[in-house]
Protein backbone atom coordinates (compact mmCIF):
# COMPACT_ATOMS: atom_id res chain seq x y z
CA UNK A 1 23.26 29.37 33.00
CA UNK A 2 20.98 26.51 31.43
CA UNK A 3 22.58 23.88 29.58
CA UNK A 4 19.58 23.75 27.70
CA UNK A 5 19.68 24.95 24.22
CA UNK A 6 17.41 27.86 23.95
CA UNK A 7 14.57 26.91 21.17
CA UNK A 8 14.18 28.81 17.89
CA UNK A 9 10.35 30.07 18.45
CA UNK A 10 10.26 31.48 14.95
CA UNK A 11 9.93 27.60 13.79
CA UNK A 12 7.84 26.64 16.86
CA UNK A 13 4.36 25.26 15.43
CA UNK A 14 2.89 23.95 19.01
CA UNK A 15 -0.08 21.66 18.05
CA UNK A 16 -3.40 22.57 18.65
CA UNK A 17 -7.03 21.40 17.79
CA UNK A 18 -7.50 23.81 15.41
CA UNK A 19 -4.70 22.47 13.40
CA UNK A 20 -6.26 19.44 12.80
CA UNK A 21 -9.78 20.14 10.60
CA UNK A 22 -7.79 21.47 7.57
CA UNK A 23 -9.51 23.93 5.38
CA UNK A 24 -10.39 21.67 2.01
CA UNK A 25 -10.41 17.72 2.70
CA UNK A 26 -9.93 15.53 -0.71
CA UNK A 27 -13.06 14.42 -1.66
CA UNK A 28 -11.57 12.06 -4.35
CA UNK A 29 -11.56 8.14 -3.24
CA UNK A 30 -8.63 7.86 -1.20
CA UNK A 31 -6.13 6.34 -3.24
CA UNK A 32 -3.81 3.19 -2.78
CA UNK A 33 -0.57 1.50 -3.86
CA UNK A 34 -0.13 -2.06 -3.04
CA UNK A 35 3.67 -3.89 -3.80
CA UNK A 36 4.05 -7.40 -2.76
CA UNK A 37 7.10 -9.61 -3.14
CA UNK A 38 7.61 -12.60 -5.23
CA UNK A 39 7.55 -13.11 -9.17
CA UNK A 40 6.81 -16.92 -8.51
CA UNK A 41 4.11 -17.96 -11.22
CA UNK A 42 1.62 -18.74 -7.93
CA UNK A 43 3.32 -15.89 -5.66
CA UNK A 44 1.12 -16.09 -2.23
CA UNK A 45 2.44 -12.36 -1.68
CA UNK A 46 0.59 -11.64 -5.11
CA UNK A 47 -2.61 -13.56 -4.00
CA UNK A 48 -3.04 -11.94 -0.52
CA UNK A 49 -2.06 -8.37 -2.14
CA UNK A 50 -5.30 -9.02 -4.74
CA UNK A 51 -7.41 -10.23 -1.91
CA UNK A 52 -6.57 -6.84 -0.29
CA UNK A 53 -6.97 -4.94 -3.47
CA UNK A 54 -11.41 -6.39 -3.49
CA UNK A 55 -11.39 -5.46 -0.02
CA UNK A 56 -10.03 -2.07 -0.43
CA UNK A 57 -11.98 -1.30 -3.72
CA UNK A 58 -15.03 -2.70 -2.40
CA UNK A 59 -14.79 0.15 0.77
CA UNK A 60 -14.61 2.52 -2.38
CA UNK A 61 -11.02 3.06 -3.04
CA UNK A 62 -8.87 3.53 -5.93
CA UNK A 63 -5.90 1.00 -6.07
CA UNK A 64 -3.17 0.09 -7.93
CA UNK A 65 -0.96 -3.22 -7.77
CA UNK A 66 2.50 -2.40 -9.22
CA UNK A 67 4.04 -5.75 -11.10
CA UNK A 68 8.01 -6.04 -10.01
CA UNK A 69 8.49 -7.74 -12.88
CA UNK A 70 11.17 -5.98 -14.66
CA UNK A 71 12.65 -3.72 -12.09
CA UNK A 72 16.34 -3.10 -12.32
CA UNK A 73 18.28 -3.26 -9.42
CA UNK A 74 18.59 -0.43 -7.57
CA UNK A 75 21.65 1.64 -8.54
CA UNK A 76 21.85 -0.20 -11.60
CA UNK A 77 19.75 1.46 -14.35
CA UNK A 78 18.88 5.42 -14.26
CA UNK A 79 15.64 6.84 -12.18
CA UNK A 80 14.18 7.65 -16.11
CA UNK A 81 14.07 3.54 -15.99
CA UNK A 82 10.00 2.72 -17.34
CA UNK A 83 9.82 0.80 -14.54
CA UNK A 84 11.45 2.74 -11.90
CA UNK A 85 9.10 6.16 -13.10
CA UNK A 86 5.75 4.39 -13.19
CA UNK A 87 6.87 2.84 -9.48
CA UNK A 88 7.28 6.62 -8.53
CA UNK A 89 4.76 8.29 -10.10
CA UNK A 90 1.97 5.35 -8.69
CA UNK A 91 3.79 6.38 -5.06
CA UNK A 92 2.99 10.36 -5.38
CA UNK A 93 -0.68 9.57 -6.88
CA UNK A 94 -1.10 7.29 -3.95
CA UNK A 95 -2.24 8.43 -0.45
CA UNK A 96 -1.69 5.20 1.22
CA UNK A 97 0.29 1.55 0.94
CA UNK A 98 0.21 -1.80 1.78
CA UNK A 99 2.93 -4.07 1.27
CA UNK A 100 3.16 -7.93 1.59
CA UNK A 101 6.20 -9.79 1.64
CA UNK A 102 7.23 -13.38 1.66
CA UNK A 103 8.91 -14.44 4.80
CA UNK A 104 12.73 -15.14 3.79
CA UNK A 105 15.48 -16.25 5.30
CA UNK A 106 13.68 -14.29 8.48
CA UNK A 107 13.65 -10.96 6.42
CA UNK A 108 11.70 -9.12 3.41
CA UNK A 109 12.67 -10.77 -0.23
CA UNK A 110 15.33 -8.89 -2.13
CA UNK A 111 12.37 -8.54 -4.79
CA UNK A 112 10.36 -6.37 -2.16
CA UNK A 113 13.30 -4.47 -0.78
CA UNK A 114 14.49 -3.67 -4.26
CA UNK A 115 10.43 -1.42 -4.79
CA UNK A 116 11.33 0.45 -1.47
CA UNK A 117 14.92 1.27 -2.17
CA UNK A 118 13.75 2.60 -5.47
CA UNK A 119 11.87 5.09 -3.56
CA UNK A 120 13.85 8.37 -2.62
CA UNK A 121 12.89 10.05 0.56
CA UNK A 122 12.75 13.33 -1.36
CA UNK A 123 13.46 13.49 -5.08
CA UNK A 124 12.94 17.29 -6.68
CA UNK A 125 11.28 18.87 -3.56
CA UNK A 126 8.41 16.06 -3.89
CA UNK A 127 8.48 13.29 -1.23
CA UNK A 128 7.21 10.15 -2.41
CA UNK A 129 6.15 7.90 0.45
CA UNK A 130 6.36 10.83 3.68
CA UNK A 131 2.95 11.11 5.22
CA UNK A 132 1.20 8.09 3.40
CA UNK A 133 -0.64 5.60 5.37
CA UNK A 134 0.87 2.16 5.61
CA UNK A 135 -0.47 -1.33 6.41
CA UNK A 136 1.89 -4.49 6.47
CA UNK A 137 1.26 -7.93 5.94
CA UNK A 138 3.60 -11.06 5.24
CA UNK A 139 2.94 -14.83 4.13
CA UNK A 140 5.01 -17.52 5.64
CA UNK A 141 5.63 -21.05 4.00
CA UNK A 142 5.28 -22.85 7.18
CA UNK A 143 4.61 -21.21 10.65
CA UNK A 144 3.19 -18.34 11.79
CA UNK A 145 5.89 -15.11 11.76
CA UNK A 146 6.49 -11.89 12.15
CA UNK A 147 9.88 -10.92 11.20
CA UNK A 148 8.87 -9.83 7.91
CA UNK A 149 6.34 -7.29 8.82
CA UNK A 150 8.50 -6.17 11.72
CA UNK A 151 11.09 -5.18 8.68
CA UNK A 152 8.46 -3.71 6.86
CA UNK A 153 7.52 -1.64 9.74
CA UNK A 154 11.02 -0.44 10.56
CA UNK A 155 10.99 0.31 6.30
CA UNK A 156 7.68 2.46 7.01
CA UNK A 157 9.16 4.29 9.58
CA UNK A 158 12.24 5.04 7.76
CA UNK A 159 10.07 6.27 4.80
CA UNK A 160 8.51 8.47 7.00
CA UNK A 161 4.62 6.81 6.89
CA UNK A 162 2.35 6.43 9.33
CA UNK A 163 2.22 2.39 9.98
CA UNK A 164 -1.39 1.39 11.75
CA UNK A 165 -1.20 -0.70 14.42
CA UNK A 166 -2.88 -3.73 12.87
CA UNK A 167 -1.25 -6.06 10.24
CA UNK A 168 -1.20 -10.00 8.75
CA UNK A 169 0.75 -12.55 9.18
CA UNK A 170 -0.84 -15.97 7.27
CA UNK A 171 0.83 -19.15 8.12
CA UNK A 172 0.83 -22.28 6.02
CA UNK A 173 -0.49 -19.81 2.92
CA UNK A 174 -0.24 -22.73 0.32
CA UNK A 175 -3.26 -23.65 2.63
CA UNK A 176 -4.86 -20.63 2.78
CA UNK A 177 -6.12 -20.20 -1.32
CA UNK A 178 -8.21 -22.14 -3.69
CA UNK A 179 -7.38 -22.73 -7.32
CA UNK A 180 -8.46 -19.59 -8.60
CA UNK A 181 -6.26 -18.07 -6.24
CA UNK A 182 -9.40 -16.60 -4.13
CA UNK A 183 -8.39 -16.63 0.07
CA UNK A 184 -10.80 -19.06 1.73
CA UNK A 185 -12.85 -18.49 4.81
CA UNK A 186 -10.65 -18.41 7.88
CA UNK A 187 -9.31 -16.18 11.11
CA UNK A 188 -6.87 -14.97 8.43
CA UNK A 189 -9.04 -13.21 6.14
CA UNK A 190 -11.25 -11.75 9.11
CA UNK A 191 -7.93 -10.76 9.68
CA UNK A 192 -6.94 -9.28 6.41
CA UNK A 193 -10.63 -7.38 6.32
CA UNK A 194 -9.57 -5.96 9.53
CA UNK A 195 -6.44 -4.32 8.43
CA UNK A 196 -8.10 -2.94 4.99
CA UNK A 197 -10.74 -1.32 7.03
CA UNK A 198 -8.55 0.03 9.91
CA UNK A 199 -6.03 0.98 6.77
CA UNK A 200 -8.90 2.39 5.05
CA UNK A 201 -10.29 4.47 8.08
CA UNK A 202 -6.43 5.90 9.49
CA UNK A 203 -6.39 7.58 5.92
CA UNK A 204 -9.64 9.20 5.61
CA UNK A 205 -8.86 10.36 8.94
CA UNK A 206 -5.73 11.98 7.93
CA UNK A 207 -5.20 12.73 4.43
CA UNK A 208 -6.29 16.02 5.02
CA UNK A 209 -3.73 16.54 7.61
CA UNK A 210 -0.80 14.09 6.49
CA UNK A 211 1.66 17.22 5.58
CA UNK A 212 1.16 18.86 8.74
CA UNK A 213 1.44 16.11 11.13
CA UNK A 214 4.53 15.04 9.60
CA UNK A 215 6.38 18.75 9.52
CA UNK A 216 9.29 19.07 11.89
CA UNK A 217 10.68 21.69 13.76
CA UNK A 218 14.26 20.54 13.19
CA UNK A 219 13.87 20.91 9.10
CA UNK A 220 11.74 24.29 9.29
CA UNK A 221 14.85 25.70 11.35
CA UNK A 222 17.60 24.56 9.35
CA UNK A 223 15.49 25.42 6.16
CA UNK A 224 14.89 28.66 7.79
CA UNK A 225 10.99 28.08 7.04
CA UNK A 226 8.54 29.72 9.74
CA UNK A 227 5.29 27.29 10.04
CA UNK A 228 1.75 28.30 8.82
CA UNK A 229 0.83 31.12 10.99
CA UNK A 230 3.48 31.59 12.48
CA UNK A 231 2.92 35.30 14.23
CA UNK A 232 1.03 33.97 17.35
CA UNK A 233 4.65 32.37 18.30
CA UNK A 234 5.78 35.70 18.72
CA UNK A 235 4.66 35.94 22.61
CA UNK A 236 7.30 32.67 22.98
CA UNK A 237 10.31 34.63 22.43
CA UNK A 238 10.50 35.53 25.73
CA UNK A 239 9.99 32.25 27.18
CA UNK A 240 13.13 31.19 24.92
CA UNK A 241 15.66 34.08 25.90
């Protein structure tokens, strides 16, 4: 006798091409919501998140930069909060993220971590951040780091988004803007147009397809909820018995 558990081919859903050129693809601009990190009057986290913001409006998105200002702590007001409803609602009209934090103490700012604890895996059925494209970037007061986008990865993952590989890091960013707060020339910003455009293309190639590529077969099964199509499993019962 196997030790293996026998799989549940009712809630099989084995991946095929097919699966991937969904039926209607949004032709809205794809739509993002960018949080950054600090409420400092001259908040580097803000700056870079604004420089991102041109970039990603001038590929032809629709953005919006959600102000922190004003949040409650999490567990300390109600979800019906102003603050902590517009914070949702901007997360289920968006279709992707980016996030910038301040480097701090080698982690995320409690300012930052405060937006993504506000945001419930699932919350009536409707799961804000699962299946959302992500892009990370962090600003660092002196040296180059990455401990803060490494958090913000691990965050991403947790919230169930899909993270592209690129990301920034900007050292030294009191260096790295003018007076009007506008990034100058540098390796950085080729950096930064980089990630918006790799952000930019990971969602257009998958916004048609981010529910189904983030469906399990462990919460179909204990849901009891057969995939899409689900009668050409049928011939895998016996393979299962």
């Amino acid at each position: 006798m196997s030790d293996f558990p026998a799989l549940a081919p009712q809630f099989l859903d084995p991946p095929t091409a097919g699966r991937f050129a969904p039926a209607s693809v949004p032709s809205h601009p794809p739509r993002f919501l960018l949080l950054y990190g600090s409420l400092r009057e001259r908040s580097y986290s803000r700056l870079l998140i604004e420089e991102a913001d041109r970039l990603l409006r001038s590929f032809g998105a629709e953005t919006r930069i959600y102000d922190p200002r004003g949040l409650p702590q999490p567990d300390d007001a109600s979800p019906d909060h102003p603050k902590v409803k517009e914070l949702r609602d901007l997360s289920i009209w968006s279709e992707g993220h980016v996030w910038c934090s301040p480097e701090r103490h080698g982690a995320v700012t409690g300012i930052f971590k405060s937006q993504i604890d506000w945001l419930p895996l699932e919350s009536g059925g409707v799961r804000p951040t699962q299946g959302r494209t992500l892009a990370v970037m962090q600003v660092n007061a002196g040296s180059q780091s990455f401990n803060a986008v490494n958090s913000l990865r691990i965050l991403g993952r947790w919230m169930r988004m899909i993270t592209i590989p690129n990301q920034s890091s900007v050292a030294k960013a009191y260096d790295e803007f003018d007076e009007a707060g506008r990034m100058k020339p540098s390796a950085y910003y080729d950096r930064l147009v980089d990630v918006m455009e790799e952000l930019m293309k990971f969602t257009l190639l998958t916004r048609g397809n981010a529910d189904y590529l983030v469906d399990r077969y462990s919460e179909r099964k204990s849901e009891g909820r057969p995939p899409a199509g689900a009668d050409h499993l049928a011939s895998l019962q016996g393979d299962a018995d």
